[in-house]
PDB file of N, CA and C in Angstrom:
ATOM      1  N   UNK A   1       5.289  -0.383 -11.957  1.00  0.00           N
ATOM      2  CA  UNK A   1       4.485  -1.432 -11.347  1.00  0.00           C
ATOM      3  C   UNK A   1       3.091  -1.371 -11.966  1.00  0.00           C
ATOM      4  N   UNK A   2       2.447  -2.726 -11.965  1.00  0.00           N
ATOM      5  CA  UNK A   2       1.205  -2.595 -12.943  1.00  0.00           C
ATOM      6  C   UNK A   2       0.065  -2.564 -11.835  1.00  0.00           C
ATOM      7  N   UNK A   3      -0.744  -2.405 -12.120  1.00  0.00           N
ATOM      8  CA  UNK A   3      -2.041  -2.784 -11.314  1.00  0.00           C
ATOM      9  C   UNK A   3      -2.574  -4.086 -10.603  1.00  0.00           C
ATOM     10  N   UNK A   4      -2.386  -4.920 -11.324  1.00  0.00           N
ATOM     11  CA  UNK A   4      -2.389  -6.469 -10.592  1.00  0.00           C
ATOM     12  C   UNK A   4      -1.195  -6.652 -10.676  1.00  0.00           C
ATOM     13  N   UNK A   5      -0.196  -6.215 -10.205  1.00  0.00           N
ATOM     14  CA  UNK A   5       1.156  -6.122  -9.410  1.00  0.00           C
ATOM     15  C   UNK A   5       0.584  -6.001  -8.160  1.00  0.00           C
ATOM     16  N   UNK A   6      -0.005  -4.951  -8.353  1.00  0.00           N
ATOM     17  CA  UNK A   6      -0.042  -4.256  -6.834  1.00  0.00           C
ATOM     18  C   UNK A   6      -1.308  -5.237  -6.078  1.00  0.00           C
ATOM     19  N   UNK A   7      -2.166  -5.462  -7.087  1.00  0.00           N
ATOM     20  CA  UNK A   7      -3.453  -6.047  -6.238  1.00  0.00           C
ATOM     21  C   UNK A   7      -2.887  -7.360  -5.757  1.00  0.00           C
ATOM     22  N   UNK A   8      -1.992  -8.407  -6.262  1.00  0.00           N
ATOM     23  CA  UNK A   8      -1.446  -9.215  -5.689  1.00  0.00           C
ATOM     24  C   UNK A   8      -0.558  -9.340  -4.277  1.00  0.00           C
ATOM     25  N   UNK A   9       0.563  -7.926  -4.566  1.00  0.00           N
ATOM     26  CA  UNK A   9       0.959  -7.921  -3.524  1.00  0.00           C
ATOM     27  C   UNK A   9      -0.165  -7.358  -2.021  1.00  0.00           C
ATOM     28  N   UNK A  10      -0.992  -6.882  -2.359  1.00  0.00           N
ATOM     29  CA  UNK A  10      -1.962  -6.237  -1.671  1.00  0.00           C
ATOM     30  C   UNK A  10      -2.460  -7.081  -0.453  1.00  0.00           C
ATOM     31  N   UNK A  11      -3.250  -8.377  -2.006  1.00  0.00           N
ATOM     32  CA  UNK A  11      -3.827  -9.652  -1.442  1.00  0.00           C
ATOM     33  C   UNK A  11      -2.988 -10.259  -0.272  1.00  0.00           C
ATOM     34  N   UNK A  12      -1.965 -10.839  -0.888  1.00  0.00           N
ATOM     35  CA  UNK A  12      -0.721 -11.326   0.350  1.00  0.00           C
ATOM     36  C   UNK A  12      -0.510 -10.368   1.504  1.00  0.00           C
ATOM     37  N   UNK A  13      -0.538  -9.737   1.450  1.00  0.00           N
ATOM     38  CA  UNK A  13      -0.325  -8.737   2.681  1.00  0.00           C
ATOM     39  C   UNK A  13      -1.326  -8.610   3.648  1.00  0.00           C
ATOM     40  N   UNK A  14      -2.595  -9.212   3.174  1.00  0.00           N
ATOM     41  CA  UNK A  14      -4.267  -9.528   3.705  1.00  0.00           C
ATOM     42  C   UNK A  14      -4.749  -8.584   3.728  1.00  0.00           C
ATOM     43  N   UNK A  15      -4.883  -7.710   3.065  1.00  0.00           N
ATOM     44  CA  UNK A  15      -5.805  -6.308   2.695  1.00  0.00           C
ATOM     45  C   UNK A  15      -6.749  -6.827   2.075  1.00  0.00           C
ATOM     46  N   UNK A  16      -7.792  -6.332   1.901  1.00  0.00           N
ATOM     47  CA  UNK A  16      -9.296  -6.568   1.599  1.00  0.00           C
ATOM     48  C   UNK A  16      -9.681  -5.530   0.231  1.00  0.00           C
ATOM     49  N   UNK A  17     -10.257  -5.317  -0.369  1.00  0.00           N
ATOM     50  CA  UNK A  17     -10.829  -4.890  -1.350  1.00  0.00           C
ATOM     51  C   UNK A  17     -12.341  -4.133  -1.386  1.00  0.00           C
ATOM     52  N   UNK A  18     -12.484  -3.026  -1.144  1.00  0.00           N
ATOM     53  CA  UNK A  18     -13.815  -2.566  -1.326  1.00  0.00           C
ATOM     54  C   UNK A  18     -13.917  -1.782  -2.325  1.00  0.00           C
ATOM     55  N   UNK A  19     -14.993  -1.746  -3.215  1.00  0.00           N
ATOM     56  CA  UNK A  19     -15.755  -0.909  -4.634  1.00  0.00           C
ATOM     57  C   UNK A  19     -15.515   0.637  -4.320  1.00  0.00           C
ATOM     58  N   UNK A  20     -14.990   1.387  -4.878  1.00  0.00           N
ATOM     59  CA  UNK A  20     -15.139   3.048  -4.955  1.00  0.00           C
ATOM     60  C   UNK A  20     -16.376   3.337  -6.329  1.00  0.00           C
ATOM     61  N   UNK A  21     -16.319   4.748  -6.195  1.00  0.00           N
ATOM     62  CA  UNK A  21     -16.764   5.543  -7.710  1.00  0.00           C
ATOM     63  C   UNK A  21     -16.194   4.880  -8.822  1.00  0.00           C
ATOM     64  N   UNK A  22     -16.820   4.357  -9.632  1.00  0.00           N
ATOM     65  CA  UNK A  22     -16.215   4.066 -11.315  1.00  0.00           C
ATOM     66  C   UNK A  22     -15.379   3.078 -10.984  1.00  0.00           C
ATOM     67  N   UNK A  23     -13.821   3.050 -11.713  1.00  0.00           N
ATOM     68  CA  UNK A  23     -12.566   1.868 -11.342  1.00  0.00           C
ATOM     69  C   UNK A  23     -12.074   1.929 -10.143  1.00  0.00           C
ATOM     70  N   UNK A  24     -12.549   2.728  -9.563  1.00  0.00           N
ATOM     71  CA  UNK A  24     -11.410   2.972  -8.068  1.00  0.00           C
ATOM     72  C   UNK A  24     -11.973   1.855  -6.831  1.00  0.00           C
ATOM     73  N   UNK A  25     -10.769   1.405  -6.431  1.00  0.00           N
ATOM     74  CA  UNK A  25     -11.028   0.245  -5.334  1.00  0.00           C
ATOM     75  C   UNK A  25     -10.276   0.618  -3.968  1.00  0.00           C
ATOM     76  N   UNK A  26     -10.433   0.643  -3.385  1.00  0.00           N
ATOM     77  CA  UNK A  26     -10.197   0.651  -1.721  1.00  0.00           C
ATOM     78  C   UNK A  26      -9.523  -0.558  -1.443  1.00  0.00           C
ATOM     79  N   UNK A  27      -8.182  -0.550  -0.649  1.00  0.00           N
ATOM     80  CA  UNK A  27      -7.502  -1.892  -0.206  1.00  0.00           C
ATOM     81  C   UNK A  27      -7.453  -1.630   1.345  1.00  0.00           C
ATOM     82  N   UNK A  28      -7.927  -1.971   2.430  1.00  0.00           N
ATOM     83  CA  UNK A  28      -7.770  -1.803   3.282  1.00  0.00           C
ATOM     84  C   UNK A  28      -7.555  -3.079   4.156  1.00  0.00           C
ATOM     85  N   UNK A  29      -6.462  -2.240   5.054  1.00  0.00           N
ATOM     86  CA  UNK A  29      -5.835  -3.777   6.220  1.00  0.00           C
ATOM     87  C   UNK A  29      -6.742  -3.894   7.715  1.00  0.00           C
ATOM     88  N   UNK A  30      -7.355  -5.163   7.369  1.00  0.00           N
ATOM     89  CA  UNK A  30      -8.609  -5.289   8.075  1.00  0.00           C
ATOM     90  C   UNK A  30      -7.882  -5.266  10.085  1.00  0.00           C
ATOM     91  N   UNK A  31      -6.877  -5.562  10.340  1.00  0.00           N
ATOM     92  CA  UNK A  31      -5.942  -5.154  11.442  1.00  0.00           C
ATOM     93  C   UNK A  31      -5.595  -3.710  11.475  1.00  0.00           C
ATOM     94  N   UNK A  32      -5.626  -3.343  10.795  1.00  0.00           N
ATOM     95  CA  UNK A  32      -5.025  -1.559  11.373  1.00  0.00           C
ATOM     96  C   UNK A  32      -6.329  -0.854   9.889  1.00  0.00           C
ATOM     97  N   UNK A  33      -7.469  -0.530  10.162  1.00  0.00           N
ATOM     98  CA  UNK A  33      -7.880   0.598   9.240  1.00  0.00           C
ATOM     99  C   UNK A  33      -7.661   1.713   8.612  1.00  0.00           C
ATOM    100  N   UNK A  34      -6.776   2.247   9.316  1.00  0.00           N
ATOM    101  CA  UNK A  34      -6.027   3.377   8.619  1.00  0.00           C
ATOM    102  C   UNK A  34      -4.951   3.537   7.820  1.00  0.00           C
ATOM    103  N   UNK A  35      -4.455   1.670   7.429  1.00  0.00           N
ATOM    104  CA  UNK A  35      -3.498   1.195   6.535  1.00  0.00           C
ATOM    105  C   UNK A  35      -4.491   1.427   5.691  1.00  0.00           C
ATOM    106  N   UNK A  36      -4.683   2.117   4.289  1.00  0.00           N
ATOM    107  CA  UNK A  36      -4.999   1.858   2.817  1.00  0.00           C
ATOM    108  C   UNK A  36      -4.734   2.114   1.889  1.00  0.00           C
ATOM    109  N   UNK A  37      -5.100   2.330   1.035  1.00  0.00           N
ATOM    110  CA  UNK A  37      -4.764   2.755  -0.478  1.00  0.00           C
ATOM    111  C   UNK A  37      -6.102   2.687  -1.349  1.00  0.00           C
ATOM    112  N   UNK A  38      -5.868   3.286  -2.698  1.00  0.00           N
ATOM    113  CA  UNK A  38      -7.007   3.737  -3.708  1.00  0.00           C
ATOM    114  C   UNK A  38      -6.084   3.498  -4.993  1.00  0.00           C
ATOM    115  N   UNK A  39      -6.531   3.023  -5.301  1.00  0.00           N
ATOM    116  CA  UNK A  39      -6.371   2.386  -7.198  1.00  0.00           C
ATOM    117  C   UNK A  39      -7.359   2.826  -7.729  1.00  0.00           C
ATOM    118  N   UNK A  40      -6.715   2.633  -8.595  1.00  0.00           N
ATOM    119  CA  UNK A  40      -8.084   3.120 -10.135  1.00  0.00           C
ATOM    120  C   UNK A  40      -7.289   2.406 -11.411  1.00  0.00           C
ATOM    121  N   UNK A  41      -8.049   2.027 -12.041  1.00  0.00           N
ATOM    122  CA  UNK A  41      -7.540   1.481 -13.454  1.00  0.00           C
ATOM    123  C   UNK A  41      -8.229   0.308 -13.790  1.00  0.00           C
ATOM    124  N   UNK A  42      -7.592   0.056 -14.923  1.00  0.00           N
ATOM    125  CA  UNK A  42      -7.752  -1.819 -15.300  1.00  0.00           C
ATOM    126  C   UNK A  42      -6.237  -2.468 -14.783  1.00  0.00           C
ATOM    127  N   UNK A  43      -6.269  -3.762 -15.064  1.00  0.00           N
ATOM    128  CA  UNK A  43      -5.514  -4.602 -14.649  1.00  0.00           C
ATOM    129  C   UNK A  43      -3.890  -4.147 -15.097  1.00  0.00           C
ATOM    130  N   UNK A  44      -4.024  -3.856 -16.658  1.00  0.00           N
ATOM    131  CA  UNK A  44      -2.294  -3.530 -17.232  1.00  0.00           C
ATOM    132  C   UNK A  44      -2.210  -2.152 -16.907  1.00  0.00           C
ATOM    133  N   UNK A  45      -2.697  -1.299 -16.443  1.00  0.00           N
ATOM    134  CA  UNK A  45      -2.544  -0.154 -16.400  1.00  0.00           C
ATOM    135  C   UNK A  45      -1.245   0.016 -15.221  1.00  0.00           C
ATOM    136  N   UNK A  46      -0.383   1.306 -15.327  1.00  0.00           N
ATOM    137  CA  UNK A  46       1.003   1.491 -15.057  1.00  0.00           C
ATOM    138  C   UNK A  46       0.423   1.966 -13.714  1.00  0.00           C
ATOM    139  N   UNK A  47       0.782   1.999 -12.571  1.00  0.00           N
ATOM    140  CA  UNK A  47       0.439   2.892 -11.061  1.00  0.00           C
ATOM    141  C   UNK A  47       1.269   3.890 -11.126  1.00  0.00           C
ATOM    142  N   UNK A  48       0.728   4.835 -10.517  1.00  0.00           N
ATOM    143  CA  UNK A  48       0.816   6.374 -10.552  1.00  0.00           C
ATOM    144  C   UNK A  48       1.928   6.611  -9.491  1.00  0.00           C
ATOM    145  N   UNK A  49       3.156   6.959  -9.264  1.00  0.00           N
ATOM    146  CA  UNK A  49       4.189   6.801  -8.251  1.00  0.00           C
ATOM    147  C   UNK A  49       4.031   6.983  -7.436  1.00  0.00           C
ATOM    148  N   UNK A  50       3.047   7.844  -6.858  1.00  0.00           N
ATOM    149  CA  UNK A  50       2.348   7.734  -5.118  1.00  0.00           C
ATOM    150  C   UNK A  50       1.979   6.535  -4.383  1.00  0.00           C
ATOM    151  N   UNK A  51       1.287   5.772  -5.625  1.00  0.00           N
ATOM    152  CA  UNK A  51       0.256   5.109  -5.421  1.00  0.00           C
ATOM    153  C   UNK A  51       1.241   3.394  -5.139  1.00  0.00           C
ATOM    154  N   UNK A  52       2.191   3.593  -6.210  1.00  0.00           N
ATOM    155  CA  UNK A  52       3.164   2.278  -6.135  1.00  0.00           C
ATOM    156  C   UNK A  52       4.291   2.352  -5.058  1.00  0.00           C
ATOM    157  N   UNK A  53       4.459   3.789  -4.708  1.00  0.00           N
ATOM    158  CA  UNK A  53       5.475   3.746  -2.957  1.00  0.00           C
ATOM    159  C   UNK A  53       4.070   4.131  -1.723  1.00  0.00           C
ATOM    160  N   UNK A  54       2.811   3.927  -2.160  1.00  0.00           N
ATOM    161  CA  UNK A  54       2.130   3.117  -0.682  1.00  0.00           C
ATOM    162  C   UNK A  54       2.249   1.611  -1.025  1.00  0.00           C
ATOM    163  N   UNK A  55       2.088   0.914  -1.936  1.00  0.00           N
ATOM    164  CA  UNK A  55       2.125  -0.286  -1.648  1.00  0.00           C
ATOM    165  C   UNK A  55       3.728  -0.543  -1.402  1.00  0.00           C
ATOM    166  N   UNK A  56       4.777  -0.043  -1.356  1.00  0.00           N
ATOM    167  CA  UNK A  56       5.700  -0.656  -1.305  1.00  0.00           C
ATOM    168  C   UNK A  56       6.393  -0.295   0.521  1.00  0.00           C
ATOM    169  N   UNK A  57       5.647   0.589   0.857  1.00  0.00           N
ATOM    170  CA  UNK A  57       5.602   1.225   2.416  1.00  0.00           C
ATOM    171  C   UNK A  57       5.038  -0.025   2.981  1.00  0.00           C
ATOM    172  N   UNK A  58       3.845  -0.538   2.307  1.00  0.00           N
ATOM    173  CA  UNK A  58       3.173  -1.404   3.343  1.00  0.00           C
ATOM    174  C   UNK A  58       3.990  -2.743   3.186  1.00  0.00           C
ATOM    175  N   UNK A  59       4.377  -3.116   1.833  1.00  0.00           N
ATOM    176  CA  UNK A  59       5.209  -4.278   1.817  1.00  0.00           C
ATOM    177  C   UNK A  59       6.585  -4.063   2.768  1.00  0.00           C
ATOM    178  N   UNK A  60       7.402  -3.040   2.969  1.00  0.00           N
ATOM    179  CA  UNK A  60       8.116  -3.492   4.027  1.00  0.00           C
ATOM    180  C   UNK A  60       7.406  -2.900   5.732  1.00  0.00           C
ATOM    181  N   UNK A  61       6.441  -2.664   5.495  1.00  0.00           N
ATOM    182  CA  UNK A  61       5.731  -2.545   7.217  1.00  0.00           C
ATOM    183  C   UNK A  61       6.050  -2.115   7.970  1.00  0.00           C
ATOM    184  N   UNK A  62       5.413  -1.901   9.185  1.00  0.00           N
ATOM    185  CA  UNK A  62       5.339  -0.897  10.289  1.00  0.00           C
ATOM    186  C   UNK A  62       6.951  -0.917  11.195  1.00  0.00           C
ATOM    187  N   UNK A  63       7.533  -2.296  11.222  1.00  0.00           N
ATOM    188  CA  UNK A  63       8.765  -2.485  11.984  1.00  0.00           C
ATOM    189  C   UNK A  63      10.258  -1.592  11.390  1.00  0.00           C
ATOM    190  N   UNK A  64      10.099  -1.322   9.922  1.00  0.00           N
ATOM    191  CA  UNK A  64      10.691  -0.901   8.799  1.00  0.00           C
ATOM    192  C   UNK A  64      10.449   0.859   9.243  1.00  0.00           C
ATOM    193  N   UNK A  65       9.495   1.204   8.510  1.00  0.00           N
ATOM    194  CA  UNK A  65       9.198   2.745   9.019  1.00  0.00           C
ATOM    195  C   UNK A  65       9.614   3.337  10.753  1.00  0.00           C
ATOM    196  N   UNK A  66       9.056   2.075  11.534  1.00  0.00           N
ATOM    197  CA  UNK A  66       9.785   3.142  12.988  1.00  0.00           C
ATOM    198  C   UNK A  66      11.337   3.066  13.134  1.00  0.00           C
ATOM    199  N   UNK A  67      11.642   2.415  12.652  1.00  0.00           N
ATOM    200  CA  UNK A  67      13.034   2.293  12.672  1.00  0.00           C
ATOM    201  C   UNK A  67      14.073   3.323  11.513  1.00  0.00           C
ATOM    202  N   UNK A  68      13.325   3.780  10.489  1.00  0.00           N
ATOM    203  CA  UNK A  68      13.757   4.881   9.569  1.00  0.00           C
ATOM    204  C   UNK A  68      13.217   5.853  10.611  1.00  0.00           C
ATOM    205  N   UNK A  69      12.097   6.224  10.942  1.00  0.00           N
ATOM    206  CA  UNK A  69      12.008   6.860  11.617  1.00  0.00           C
ATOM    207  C   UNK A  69      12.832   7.459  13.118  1.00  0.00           C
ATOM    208  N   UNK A  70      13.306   6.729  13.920  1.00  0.00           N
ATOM    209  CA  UNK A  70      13.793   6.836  15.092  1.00  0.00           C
ATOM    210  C   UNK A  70      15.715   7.528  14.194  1.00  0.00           C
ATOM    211  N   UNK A  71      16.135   6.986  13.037  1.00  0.00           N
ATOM    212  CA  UNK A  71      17.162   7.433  12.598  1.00  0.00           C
ATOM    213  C   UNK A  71      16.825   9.023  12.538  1.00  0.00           C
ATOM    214  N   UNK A  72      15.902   8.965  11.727  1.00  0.00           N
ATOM    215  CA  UNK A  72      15.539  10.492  11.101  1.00  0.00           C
ATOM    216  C   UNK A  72      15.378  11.334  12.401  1.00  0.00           C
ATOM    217  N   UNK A  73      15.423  10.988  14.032  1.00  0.00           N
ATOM    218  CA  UNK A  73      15.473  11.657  14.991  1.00  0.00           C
ATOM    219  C   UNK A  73      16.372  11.757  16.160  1.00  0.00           C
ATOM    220  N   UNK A  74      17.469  10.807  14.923  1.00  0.00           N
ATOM    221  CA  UNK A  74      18.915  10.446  16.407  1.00  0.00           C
ATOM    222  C   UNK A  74      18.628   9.850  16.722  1.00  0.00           C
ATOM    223  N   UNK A  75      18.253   8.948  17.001  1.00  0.00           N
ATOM    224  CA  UNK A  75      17.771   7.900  17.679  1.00  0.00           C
ATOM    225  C   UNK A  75      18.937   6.786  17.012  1.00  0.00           C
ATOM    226  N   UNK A  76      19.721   5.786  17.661  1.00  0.00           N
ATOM    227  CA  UNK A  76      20.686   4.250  17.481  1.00  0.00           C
ATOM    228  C   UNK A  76      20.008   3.458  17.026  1.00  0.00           C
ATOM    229  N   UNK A  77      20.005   2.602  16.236  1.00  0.00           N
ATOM    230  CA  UNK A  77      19.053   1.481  15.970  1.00  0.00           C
ATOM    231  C   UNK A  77      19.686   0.404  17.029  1.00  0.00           C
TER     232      UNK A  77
END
């Protein structure tokens, strides 16, 4: 995944954008603050695999995770 891969899907998702140190940008979901992420790069640059399974956590969202979750504890869907 590239970098404006991710900043696109980011955008759509309504995360916001704030300036870090040097290239690094802050995406944060102005509804839950403790949704974010940190990029760094230019635009073609490749994302770092941490960095491309948070954006892909947030693309399938909070309804997605409790529900892997409640499996991972016995829990029936």
């Amino acid at each position: 995944m590239k970098l404006r891969d991710a900043r696109t899907e980011l955008r759509a998702l309504g995360f916001v954008r704030r300036s870090g140190k040097g290239s690094h940008e802050i995406w944060t979901d102005p509804a839950s603050p403790q949704r974010r992420v940190v990029l760094a790069g230019r635009d073609g640059d490749d994302l770092h695999r941490y960095q491309a399974a948070r954006v892909r956590q947030f693309k399938r969202g909070p309804v997605m995770r409790r529900q892997r979750e409640g499996v991972q504890h016995g829990e029936t869907i």
